[in-house]
Protein backbone atom coordinates (compact mmCIF):
# COMPACT_ATOMS: atom_id res chain seq x y z
CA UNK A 1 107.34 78.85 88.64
CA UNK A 2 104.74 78.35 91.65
CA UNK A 3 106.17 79.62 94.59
CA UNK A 4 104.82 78.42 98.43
CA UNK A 5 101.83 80.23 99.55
CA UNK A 6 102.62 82.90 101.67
CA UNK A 7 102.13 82.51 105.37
CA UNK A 8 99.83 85.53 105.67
CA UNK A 9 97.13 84.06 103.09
CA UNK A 10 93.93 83.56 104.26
CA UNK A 11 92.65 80.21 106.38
CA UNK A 12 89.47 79.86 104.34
CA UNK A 13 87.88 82.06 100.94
CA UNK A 14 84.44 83.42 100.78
CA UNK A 15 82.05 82.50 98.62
CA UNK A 16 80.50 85.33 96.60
CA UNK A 17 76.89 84.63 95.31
CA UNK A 18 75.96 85.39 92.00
CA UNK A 19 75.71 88.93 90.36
CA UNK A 20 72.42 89.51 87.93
CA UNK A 21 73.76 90.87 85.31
CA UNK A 22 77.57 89.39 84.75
CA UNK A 23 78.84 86.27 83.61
CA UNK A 24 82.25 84.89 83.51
CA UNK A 25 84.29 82.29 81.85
CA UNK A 26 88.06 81.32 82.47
CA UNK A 27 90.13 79.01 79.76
CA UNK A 28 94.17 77.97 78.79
CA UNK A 29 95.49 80.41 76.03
CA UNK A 30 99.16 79.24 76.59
CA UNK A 31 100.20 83.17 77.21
CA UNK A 32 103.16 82.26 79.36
CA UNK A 33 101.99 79.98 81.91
CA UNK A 34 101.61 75.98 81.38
CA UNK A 35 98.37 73.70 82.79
CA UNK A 36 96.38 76.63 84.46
CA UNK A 37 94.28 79.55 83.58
CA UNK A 38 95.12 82.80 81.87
CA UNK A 39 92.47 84.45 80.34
CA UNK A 40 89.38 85.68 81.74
CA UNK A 41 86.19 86.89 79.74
CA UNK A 42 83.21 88.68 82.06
CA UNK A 43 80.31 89.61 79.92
CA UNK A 44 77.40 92.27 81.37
CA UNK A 45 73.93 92.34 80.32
CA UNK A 46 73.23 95.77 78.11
CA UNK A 47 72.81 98.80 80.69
CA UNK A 48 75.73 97.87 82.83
CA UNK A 49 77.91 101.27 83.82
CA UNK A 50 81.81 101.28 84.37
CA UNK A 51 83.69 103.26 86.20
CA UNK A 52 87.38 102.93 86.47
CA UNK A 53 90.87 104.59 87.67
CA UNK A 54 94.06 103.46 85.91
CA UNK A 55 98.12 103.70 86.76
CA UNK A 56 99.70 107.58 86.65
CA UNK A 57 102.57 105.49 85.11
CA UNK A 58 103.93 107.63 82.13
CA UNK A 59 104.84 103.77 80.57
CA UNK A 60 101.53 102.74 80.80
CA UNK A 61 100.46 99.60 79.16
CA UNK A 62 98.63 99.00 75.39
CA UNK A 63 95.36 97.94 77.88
CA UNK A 64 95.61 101.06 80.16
CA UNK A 65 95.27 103.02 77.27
CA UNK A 66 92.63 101.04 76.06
CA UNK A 67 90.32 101.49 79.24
CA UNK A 68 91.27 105.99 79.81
CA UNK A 69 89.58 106.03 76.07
CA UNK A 70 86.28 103.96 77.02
CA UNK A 71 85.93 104.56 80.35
CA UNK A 72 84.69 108.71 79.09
CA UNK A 73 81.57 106.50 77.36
CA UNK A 74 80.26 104.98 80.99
CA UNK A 75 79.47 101.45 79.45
CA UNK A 76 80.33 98.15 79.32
CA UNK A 77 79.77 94.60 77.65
CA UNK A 78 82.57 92.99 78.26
CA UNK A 79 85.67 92.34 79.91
CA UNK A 80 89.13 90.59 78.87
CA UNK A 81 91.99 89.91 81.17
CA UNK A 82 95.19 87.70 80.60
CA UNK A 83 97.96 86.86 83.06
CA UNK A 84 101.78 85.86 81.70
CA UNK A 85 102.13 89.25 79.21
CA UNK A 86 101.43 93.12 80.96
CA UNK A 87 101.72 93.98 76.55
CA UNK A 88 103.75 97.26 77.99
CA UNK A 89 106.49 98.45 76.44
CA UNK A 90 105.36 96.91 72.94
CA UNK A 91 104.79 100.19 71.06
CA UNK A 92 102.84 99.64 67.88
CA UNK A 93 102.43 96.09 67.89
CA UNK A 94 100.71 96.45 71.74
CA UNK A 95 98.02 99.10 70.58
CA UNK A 96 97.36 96.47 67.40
CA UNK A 97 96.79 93.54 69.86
CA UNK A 98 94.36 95.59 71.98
CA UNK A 99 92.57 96.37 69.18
CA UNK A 100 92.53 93.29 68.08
CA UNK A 101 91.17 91.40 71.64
CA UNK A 102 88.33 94.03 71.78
CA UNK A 103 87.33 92.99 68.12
CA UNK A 104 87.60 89.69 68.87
CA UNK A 105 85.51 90.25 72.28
CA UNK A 106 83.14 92.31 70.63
CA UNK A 107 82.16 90.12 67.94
CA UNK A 108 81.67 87.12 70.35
CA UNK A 109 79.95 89.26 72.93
CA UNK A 110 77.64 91.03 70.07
CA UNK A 111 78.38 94.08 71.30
CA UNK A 112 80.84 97.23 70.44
CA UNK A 113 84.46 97.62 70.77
CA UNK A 114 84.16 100.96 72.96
CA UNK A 115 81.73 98.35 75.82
CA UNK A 116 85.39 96.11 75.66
CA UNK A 117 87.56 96.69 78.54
CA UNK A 118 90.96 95.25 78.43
CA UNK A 119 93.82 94.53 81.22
CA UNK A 120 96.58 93.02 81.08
CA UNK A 121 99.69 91.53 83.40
CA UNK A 122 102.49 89.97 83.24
CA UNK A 123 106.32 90.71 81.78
CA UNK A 124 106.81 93.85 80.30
CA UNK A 125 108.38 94.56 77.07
CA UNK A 126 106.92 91.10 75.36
CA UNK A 127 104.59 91.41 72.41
CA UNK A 128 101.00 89.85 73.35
CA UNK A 129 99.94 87.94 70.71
CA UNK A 130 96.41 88.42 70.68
CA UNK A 131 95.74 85.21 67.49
CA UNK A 132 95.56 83.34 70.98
CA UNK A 133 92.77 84.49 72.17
CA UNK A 134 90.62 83.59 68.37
CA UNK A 135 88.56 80.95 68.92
CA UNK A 136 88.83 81.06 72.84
CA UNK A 137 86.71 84.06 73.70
CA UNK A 138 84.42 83.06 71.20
CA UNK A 139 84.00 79.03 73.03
CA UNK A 140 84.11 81.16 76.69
CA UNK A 141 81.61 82.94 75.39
CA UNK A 142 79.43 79.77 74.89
CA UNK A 143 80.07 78.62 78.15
CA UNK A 144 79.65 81.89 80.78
CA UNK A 145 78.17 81.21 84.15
CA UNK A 146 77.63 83.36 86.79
CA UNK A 147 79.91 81.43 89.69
CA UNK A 148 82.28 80.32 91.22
CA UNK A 149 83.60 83.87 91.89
CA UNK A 150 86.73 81.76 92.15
CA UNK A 151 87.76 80.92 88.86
CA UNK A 152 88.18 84.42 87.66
CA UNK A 153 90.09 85.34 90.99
CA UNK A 154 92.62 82.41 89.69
CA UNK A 155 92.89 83.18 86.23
CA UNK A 156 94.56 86.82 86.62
CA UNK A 157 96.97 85.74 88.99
CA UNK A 158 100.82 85.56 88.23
CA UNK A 159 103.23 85.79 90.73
CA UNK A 160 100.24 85.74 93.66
CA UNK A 161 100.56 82.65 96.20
CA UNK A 162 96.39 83.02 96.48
CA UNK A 163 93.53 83.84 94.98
CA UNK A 164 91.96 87.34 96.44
CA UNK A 165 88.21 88.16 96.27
CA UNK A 166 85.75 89.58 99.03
CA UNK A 167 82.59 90.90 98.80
CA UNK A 168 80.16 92.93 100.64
CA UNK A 169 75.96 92.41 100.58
CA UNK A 170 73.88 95.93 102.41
CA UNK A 171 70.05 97.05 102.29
CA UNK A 172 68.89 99.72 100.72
CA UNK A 173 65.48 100.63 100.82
CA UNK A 174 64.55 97.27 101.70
CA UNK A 175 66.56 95.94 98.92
CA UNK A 176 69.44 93.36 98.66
CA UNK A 177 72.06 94.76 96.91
CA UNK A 178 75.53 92.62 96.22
CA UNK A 179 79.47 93.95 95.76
CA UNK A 180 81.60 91.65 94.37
CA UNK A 181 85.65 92.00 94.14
CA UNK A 182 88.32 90.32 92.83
CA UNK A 183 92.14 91.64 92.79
CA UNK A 184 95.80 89.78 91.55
CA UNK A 185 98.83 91.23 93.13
CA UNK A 186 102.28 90.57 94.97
CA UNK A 187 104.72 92.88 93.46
CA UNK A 188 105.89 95.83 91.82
CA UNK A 189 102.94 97.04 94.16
CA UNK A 190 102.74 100.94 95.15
CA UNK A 191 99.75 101.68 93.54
CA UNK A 192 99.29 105.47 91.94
CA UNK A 193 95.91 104.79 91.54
CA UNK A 194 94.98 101.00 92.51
CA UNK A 195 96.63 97.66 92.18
CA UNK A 196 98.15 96.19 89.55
CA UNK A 197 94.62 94.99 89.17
CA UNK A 198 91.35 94.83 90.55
CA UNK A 199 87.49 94.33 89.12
CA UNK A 200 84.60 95.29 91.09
CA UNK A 201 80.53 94.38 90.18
CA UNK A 202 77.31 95.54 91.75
CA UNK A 203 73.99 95.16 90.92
CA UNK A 204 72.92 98.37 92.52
CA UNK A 205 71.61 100.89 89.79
CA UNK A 206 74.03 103.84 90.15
CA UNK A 207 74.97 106.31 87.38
CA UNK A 208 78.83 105.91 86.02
CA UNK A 209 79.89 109.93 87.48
CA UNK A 210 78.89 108.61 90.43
CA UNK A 211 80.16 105.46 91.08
CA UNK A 212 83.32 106.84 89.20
CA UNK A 213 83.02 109.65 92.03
CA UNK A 214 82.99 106.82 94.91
CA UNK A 215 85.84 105.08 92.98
CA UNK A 216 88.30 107.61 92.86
CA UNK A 217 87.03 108.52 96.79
CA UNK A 218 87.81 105.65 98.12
CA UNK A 219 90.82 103.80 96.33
CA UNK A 220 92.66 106.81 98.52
CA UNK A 221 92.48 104.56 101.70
CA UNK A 222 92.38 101.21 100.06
CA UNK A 223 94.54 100.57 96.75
CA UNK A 224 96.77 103.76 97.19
CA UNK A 225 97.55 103.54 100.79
CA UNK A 226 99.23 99.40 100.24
CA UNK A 227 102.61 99.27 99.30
CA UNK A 228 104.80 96.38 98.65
CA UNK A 229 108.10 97.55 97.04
CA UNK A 230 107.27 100.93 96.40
CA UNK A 231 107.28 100.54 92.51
CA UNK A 232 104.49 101.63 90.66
CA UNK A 233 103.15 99.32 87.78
CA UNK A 234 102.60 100.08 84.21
CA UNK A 235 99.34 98.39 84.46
CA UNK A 236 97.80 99.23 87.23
CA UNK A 237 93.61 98.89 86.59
CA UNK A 238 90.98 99.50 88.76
CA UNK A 239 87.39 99.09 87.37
CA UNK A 240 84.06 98.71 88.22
CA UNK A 241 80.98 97.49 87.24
CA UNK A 242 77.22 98.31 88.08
CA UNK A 243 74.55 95.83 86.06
CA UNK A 244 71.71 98.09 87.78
CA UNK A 245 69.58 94.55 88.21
CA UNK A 246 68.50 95.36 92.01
CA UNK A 247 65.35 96.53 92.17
CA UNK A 248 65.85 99.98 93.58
CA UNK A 249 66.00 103.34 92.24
CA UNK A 250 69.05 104.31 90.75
CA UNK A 251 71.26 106.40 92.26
CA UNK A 252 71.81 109.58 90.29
CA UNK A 253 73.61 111.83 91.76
CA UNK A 254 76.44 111.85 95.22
CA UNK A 255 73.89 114.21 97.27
CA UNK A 256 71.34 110.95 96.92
CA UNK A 257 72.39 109.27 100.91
CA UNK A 258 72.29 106.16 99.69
CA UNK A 259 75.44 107.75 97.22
CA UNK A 260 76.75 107.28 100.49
CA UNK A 261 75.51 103.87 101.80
CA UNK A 262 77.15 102.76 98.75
CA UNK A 263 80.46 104.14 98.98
CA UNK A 264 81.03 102.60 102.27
CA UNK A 265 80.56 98.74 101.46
CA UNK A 266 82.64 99.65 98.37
CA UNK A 267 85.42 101.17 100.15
CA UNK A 268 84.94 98.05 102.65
CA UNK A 269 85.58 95.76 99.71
CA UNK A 270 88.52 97.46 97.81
CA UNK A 271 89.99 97.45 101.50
CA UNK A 272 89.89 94.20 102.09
CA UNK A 273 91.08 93.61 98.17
CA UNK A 274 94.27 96.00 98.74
CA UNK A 275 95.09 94.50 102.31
CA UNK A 276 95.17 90.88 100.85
CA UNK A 277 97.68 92.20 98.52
CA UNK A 278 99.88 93.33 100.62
CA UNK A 279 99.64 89.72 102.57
CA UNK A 280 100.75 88.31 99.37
CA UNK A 281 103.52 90.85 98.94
CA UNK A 282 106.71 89.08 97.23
CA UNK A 283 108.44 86.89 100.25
CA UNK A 284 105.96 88.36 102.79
CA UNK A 285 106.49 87.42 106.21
CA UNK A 286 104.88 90.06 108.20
CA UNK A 287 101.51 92.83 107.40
CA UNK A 288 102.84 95.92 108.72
CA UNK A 289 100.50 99.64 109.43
CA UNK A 290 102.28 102.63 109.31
CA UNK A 291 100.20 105.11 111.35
CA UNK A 292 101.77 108.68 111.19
CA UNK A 293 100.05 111.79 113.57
CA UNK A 294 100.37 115.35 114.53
CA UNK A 295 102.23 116.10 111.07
CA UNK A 296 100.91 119.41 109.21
CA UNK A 297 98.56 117.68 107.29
CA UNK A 298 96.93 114.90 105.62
CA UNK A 299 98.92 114.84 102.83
CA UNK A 300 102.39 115.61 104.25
CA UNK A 301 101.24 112.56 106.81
CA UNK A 302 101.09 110.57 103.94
CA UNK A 303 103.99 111.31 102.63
CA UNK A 304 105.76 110.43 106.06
CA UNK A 305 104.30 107.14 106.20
CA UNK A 306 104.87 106.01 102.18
CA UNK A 307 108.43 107.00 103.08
CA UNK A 308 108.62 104.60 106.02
CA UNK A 309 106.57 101.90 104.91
CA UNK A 310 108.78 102.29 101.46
CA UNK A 311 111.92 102.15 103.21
CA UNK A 312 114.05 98.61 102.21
CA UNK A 313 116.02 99.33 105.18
CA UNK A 314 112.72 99.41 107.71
CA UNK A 315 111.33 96.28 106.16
CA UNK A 316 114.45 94.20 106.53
CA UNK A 317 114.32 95.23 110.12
CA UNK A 318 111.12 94.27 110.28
CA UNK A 319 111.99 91.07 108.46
CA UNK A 320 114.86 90.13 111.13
CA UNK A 321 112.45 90.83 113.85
CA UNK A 322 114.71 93.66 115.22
CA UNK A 323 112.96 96.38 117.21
CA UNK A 324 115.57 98.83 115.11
CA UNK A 325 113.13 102.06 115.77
CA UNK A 326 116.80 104.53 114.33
CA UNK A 327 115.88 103.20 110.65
CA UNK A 328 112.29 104.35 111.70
CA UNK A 329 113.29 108.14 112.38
CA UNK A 330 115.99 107.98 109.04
CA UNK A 331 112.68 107.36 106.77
CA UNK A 332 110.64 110.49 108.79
CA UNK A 333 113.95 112.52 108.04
CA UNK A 334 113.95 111.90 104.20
CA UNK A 335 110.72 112.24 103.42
CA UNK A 336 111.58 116.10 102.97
CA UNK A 337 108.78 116.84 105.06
CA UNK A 338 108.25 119.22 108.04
CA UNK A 339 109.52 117.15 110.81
CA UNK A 340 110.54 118.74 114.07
CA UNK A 341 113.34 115.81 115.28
CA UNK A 342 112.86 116.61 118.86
CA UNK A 343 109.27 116.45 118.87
CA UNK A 344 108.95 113.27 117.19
CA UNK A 345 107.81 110.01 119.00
CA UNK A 346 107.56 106.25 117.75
CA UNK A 347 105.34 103.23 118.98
CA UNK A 348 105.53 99.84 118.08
CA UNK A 349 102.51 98.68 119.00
CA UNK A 350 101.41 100.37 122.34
CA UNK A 351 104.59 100.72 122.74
CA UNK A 352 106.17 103.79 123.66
CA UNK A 353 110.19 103.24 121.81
CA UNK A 354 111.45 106.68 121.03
CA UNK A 355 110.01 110.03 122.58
CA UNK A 356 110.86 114.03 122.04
CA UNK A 357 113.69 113.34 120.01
CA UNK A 358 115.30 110.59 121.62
CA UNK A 359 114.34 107.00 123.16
CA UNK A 360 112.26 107.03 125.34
CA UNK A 361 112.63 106.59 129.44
CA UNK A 362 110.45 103.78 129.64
CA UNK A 363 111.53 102.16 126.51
CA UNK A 364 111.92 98.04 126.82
CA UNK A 365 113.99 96.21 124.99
CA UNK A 366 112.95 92.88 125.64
CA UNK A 367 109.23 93.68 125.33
CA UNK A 368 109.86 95.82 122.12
CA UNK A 369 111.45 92.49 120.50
CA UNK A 370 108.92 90.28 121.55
CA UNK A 371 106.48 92.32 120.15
CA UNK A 372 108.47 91.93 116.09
CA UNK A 373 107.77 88.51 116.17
CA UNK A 374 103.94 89.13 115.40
CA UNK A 375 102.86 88.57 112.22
CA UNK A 376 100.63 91.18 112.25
CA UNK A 377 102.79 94.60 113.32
CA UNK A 378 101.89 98.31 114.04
CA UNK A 379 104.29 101.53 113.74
CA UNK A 380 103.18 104.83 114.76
CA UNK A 381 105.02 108.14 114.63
CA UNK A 382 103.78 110.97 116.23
CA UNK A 383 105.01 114.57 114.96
CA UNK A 384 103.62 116.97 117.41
CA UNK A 385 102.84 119.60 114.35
CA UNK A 386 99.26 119.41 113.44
CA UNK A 387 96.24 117.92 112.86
CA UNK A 388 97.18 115.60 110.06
CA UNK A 389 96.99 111.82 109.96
CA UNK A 390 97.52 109.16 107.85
CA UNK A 391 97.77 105.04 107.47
CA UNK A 392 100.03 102.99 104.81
CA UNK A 393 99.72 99.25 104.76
CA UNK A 394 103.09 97.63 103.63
CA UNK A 395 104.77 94.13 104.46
CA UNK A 396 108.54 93.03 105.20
CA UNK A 397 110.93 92.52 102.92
CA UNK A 398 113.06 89.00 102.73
CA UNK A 399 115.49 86.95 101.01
CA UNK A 400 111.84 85.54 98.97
CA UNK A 401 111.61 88.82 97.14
CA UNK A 402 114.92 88.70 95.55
CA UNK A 403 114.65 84.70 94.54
CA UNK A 404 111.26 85.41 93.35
CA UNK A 405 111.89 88.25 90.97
CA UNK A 406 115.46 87.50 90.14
CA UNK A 407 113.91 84.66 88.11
CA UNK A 408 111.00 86.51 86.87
CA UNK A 409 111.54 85.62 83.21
CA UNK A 410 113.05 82.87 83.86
């Protein structure tokens, strides 16, 4: 069932140049979904590394597994995603049909099964019945170009209102070198290690520990900072791709600088990635940053701010406009961190709503409520304990959410 784009998608899409080194092809399997795209095959020319972090989930999907036992080798030929089945939850039957698509991408690829990386998304607890993809990967493999970056943005989408793909082009030494993303995801979004999922490619030359290095760096601030409904996915898949066409010198090792140059239009791009899906969060009216400051520490700021930005009761609030800052102070309160309640101070926006433990002199009502009707909000609560700081990146929640995912299988 298509559902109306959400209002928070984006007014216009770039357009990602071509990669060296990767080539894509979408086609119609008939997984689930009728008339439109499902699978996606990406094929890399022989070199190519891969990095790659996958879901904490401890009902992780047939594909998940699949990647955490190639992803130790640091190479990659190929690439297989479908949309309409997650194959989680399908015991035997689900490790048999990942076996089966990486023969079956192997053999039209010419390559072997530990270069095949799998994902997978969809409903859980349906066998995937990989016979569907014979004879298509081998025809997609007959037909790979290197563009539109757009096509493989569509095919892995399921319940997503838009496509999501950004990229980022830097110099170094002297050199063009390209980052391409592409991401699907709206709900069951609270990534424990990225979104439900996401495939990056770079021509830079850069050896897999190290780009797995950058990876797991800087998915902290990007993919695992976004939350949508604060449930974790069983196939969460982050994974990258470096063809090494550029003509540079690879980078070898994370005290190289350019390790470092790198990382930063990476972490640009899986930014952007993670912040588009949490635009196109289930019934998303409103993008919402939960700043949290002066709390012990980094992590216990964290903490804070998952709990708020996780909270259904904040996010209806949010949803109804109402500058209810009380639901706010609950969601510091259960976080079970330290929190000293008559310290503690809350902004929406610049402004000043609740201060040392109770609301503040100058608060404003009016202005306060004006402010909620943004589309684009920020919350900030300030502890007063320490140095620690940290940002979560969530959305409202509305009557869309349930009406989308009470008819899921529908």
């Amino acid at each position: 069932m298509a559902h109306p784009v959400s209002p928070l998608a984006p007014k216009s899409y770039p357009e990602l140049p071509a990669i060296d080194g990767v080539r894509f092809a979408t086609a119609e399997a008939g997984i689930k979904y009728k008339n439109r795209t499902d699978v996606l095959l990406m094929a890399f020319d022989a070199g190519t590394t891969a990095a790659g972090v996958v879901t904490k989930s401890k009902c992780s999907s047939a594909a998940v597994d699949w990647c955490k036992a190639n992803l130790p080798g640091g190479l990659a030929r190929g690439l297989v995603v479908n949309s309409g089945n997650a194959n989680a939850f399908t015991g035997a039957k689900g490790a048999q049909s990942v076996a089966l698509t990486a023969e079956l991408a192997a053999k039209a690829l010419g390559c072997s099964t530990a270069e095949i990386f799998l994902a997978s998304t969809g409903v859980i607890g349906e066998p995937l019945d990989a016979n569907k993809f014979e004879g298509v990967l081998d025809t997609m493999a007959t037909r790979l170009g290197d563009g539109p970056w757009m096509d493989p943005a569509k095919a892995i989408m399921t319940t997503d209102t838009f496509p999501k793909l950004y990229g980022a082009i830097l110099e170094i030494d002297g050199v063009e070198v390209k980052i391409n993303g592409i991401a699907k995801g709206s709900g069951m979004i609270a990534p424990d290690m990225a979104t439900m999922l996401s495939f990056v490619v770079t021509d830079m030359p850069i050896a897999a520990p190290v780009l797995q290095a950058l990876l797991s760096r800087h998915v902290a601030t990007s993919f695992n900072a976004v939350t949508v409904d604060s449930d974790t996915s069983t196939s969460d898949t982050l994974l990258a791709f470096a063809t090494g066409k550029a003509a540079v010198e690879p980078i070898e090792s994370l005290d190289d600088p350019r390790a470092e140059t790198f990382g930063e239009a990476l972490r640009d791009v899986l930014f952007d990635l993670a912040i588009q899906v949490v635009r196109d969060g289930e019934g998303a009216t409103k993008q919402v940053s939960v700043h949290v400051e002066g709390a012990v520490d980094d992590a216990s700021a964290f903490r804070i701010a998952k709990s708020i930005a996780d909270s259904p009761l904040v996010k209806t609030a949010i949803a109804g406009e109402d500058a209810n800052w009380g639901r706010v102070v609950m969601a510091v309160g259960k976080a079970g961190e330290p929190a000293d309640r008559d310290k503690l101070s809350i902004r929406f926006g610049d402004l000043l709503v609740a201060k040392n433990g109770e609301r503040a002199p100058i608060y404003d009502e009016a202005a306060t409520s004006a402010y909620m009707k943004g589309e684009d909000l920020e919350l900030t609560v300030s502890l007063a304990l320490g140095e620690g700081r940290a940002t979560v990146y969530t959305c409202d929640l509305t009557h869309g959410y349930i009406t989308i995912n009470g008819d899921y299988r529908s």
